[in-house]
C-alpha atoms as a PDB file:
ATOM      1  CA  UNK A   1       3.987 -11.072 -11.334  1.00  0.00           C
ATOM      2  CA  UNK A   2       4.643 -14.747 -10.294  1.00  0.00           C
ATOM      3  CA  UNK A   3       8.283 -15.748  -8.692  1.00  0.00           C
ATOM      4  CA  UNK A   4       9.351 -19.026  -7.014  1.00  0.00           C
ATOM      5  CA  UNK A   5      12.189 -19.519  -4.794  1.00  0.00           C
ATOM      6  CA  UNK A   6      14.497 -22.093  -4.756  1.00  0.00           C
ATOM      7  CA  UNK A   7      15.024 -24.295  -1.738  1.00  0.00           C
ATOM      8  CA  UNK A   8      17.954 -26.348  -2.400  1.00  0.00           C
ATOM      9  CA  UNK A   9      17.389 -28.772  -5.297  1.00  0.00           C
ATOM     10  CA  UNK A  10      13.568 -28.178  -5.419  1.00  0.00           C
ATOM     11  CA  UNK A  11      11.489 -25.021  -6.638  1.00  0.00           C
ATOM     12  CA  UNK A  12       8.699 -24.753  -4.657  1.00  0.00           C
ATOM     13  CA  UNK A  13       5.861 -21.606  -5.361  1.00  0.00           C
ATOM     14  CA  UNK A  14       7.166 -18.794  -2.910  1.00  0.00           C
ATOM     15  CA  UNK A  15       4.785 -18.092   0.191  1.00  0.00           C
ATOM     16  CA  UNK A  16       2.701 -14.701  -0.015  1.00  0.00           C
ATOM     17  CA  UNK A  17       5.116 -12.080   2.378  1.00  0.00           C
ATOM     18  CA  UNK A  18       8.679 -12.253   3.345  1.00  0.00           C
ATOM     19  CA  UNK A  19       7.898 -12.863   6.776  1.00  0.00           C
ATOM     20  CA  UNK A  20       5.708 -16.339   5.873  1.00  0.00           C
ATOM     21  CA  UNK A  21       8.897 -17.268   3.634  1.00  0.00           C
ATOM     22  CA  UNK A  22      11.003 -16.597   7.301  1.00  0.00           C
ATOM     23  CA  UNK A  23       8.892 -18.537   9.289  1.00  0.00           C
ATOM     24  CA  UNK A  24       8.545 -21.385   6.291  1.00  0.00           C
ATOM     25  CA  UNK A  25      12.753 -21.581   6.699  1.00  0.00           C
ATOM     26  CA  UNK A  26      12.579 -21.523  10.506  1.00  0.00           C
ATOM     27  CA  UNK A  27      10.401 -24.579  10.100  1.00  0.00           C
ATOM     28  CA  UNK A  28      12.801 -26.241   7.379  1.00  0.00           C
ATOM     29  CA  UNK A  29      16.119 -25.373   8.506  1.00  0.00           C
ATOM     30  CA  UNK A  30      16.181 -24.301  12.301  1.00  0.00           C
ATOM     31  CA  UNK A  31      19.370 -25.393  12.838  1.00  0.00           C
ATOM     32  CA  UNK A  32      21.119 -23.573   9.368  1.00  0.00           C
ATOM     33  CA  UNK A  33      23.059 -20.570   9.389  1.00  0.00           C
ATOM     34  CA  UNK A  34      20.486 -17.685   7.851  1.00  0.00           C
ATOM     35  CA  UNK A  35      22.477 -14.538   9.225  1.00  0.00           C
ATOM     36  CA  UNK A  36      26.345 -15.019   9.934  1.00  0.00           C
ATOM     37  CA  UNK A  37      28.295 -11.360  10.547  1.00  0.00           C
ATOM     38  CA  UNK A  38      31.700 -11.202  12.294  1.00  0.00           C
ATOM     39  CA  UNK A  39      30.333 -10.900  15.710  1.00  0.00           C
ATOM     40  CA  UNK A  40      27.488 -13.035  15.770  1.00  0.00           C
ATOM     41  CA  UNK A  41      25.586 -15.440  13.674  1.00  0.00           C
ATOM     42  CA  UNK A  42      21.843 -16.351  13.803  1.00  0.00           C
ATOM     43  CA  UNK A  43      20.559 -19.724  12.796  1.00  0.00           C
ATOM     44  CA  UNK A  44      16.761 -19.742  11.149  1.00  0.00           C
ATOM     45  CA  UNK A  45      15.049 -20.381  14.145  1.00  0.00           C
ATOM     46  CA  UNK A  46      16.638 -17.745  16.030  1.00  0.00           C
ATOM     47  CA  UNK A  47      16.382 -15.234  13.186  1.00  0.00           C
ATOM     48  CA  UNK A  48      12.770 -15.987  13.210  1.00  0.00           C
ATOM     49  CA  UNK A  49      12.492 -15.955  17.126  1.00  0.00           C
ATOM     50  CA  UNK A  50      13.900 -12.558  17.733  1.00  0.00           C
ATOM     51  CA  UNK A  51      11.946 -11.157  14.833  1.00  0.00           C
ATOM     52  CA  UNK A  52       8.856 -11.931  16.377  1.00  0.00           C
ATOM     53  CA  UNK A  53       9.657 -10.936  19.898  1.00  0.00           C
ATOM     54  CA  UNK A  54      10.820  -7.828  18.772  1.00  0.00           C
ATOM     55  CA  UNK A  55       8.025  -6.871  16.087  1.00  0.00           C
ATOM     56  CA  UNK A  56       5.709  -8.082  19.658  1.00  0.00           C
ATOM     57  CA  UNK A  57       7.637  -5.506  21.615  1.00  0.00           C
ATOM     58  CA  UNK A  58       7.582  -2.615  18.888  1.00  0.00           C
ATOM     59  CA  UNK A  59       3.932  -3.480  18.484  1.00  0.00           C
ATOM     60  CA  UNK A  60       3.105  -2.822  22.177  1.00  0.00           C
ATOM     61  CA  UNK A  61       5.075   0.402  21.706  1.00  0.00           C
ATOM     62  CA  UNK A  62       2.503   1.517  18.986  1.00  0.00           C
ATOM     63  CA  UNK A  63       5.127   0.658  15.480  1.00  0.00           C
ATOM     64  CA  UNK A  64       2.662  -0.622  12.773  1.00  0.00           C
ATOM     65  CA  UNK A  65       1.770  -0.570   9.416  1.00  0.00           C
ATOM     66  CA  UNK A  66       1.353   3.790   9.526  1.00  0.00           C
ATOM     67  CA  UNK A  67       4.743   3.842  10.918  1.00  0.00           C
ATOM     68  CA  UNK A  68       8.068   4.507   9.431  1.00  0.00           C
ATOM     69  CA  UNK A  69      11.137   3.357  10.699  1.00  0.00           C
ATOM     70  CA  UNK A  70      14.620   5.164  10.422  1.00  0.00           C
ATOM     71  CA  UNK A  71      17.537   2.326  10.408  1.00  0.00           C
ATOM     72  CA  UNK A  72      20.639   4.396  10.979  1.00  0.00           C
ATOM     73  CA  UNK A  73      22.989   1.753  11.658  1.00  0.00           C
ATOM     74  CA  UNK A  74      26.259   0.289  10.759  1.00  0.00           C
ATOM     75  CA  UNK A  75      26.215  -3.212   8.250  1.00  0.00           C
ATOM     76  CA  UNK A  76      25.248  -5.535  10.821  1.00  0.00           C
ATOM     77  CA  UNK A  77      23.402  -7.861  11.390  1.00  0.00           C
ATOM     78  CA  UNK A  78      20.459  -5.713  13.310  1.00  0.00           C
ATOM     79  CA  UNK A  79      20.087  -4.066   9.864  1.00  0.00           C
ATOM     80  CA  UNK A  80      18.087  -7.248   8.273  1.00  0.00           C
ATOM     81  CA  UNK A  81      16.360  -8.111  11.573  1.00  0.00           C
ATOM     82  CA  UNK A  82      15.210  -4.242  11.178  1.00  0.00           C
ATOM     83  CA  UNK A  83      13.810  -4.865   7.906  1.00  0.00           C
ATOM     84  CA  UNK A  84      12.471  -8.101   8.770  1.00  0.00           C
ATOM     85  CA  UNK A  85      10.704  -6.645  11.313  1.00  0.00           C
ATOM     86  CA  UNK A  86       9.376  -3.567   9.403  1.00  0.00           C
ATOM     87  CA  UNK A  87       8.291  -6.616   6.946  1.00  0.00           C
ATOM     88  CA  UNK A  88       6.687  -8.321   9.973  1.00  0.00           C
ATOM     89  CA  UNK A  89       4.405  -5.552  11.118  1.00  0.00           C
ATOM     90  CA  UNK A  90       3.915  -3.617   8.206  1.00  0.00           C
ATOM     91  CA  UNK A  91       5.991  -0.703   8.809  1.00  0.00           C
ATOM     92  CA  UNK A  92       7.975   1.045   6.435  1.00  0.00           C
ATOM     93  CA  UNK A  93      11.695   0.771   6.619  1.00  0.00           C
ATOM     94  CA  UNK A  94      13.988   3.615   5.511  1.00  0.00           C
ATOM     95  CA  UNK A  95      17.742   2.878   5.611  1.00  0.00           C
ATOM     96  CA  UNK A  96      19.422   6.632   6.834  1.00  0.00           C
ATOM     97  CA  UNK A  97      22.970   7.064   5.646  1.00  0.00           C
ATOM     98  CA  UNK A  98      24.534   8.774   9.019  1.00  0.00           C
ATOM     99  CA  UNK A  99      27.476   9.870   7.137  1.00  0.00           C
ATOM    100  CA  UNK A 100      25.632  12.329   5.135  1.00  0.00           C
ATOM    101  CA  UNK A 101      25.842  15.491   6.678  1.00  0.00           C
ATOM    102  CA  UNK A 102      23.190  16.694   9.954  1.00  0.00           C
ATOM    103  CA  UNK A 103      21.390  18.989   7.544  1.00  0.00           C
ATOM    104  CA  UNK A 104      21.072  16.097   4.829  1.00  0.00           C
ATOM    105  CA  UNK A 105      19.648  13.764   7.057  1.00  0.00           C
ATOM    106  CA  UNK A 106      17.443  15.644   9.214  1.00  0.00           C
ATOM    107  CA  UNK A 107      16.158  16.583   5.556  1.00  0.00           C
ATOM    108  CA  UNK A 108      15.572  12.824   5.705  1.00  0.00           C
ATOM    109  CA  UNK A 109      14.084  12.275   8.974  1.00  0.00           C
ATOM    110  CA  UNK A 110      11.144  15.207   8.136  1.00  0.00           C
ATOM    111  CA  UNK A 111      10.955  14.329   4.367  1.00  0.00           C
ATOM    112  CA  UNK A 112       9.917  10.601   5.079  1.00  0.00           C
ATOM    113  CA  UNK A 113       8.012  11.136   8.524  1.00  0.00           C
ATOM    114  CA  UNK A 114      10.014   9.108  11.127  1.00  0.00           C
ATOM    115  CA  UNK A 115       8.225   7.813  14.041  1.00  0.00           C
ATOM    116  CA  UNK A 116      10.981   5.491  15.475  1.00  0.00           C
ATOM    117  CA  UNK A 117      14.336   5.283  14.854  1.00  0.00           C
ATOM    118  CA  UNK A 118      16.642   2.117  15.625  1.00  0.00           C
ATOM    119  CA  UNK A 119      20.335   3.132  16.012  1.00  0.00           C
ATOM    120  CA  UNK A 120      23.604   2.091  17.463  1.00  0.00           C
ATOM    121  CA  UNK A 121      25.152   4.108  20.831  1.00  0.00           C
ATOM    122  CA  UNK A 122      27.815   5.765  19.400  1.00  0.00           C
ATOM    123  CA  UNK A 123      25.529   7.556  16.783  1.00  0.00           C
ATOM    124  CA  UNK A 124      23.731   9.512  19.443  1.00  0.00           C
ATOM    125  CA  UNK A 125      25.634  13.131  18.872  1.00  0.00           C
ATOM    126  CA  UNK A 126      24.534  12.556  15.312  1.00  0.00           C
ATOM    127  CA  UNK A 127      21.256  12.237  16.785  1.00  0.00           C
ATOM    128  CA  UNK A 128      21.093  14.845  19.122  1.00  0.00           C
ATOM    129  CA  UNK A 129      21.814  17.157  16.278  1.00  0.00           C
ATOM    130  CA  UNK A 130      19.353  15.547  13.338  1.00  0.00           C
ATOM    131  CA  UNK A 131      16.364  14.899  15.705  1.00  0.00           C
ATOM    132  CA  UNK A 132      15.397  18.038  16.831  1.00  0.00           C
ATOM    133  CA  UNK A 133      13.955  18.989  13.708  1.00  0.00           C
ATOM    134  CA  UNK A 134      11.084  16.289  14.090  1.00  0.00           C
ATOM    135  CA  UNK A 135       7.692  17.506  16.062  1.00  0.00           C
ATOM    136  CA  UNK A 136       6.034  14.606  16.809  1.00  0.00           C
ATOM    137  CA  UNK A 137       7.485  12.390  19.619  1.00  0.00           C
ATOM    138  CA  UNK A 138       9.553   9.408  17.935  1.00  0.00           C
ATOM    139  CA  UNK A 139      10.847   6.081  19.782  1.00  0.00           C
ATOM    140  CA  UNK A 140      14.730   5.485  19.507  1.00  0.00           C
ATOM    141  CA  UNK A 141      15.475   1.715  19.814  1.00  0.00           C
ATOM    142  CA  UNK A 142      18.865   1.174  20.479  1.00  0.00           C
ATOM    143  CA  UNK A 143      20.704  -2.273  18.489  1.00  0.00           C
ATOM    144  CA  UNK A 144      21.570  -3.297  22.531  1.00  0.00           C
ATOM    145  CA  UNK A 145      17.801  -3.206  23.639  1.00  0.00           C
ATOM    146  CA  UNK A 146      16.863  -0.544  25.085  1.00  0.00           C
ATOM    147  CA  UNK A 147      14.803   2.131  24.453  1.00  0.00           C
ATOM    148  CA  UNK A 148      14.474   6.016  24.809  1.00  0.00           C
ATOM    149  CA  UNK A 149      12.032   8.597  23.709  1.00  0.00           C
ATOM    150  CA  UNK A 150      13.016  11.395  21.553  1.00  0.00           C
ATOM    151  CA  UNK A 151      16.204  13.358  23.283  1.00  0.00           C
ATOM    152  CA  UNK A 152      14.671  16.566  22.190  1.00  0.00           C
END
């Protein structure tokens, strides 16, 4: 399958991974809007800088390309860096609806294997009551920064 991407008026062929074509717009356009949300918008350059810092830090922290990542945020803007991420070091990313009910998505959590989950504060008694039903320890990264191991 061949696919090109469009950059402005020009079609030029499309770099190999999504996180090439990131770094190839970072280059182009650091100073255009890539990620705008209500609360805070991103140029390319830092869109591109805080994906690699974090996909450095989750790296450190042992996320890679076995690992499967639970996104159980609101729509914002940590949702693509997520993904970009995932994209970034390989991992798999698995969007989790958290207003299905506990038993639906601790269902899930097992089903798909979690080993970190990145979520929002005010999800955490959803997660106290989902997260138990995973064995293996799991990293929670919070969308503020920090990070916690699993509660259970």
């Amino acid at each position: 399958m061949s696919y090109s991407i469009f950059y402005g008026n020009s079609m030029n062929s499309n770099p190999d991974t999504i996180t090439t074509a990131l770094e190839m717009a970072a280059q182009k356009w650091p100073e255009r809007a890539a990620l705008c949300a209500v609360e805070k918008q991103l140029n390319w350059r830092e869109l591109y800088n805080k994906v690699e810092h974090l996909a450095r830090y989750w790296s450190a922290m042992g996320v890679g390309p076995k690992s499967t990542i639970a996104c159980f945020t609101d729509k914002k803007p940590e949702v693509v860096i997520t993904f970009l991420i995932c994209c970034r070091l390989g991992a798999i990313y698995c969007p989790v609806n958290f207003k299905l009910k506990p038993k639906h998505i601790r269902d899930q959590l097992k089903t798909a294997n979690i080993s970190v989950v990145v979520t929002q504060r005010d999800r955490k008694p959803i997660l106290d009551e989902t997260l138990s039903v995973l064995t293996d320890p799991i990293v929670i990264f919070s969308i503020d920064g920090t990070r916690s191991s699993n509660p259970s």
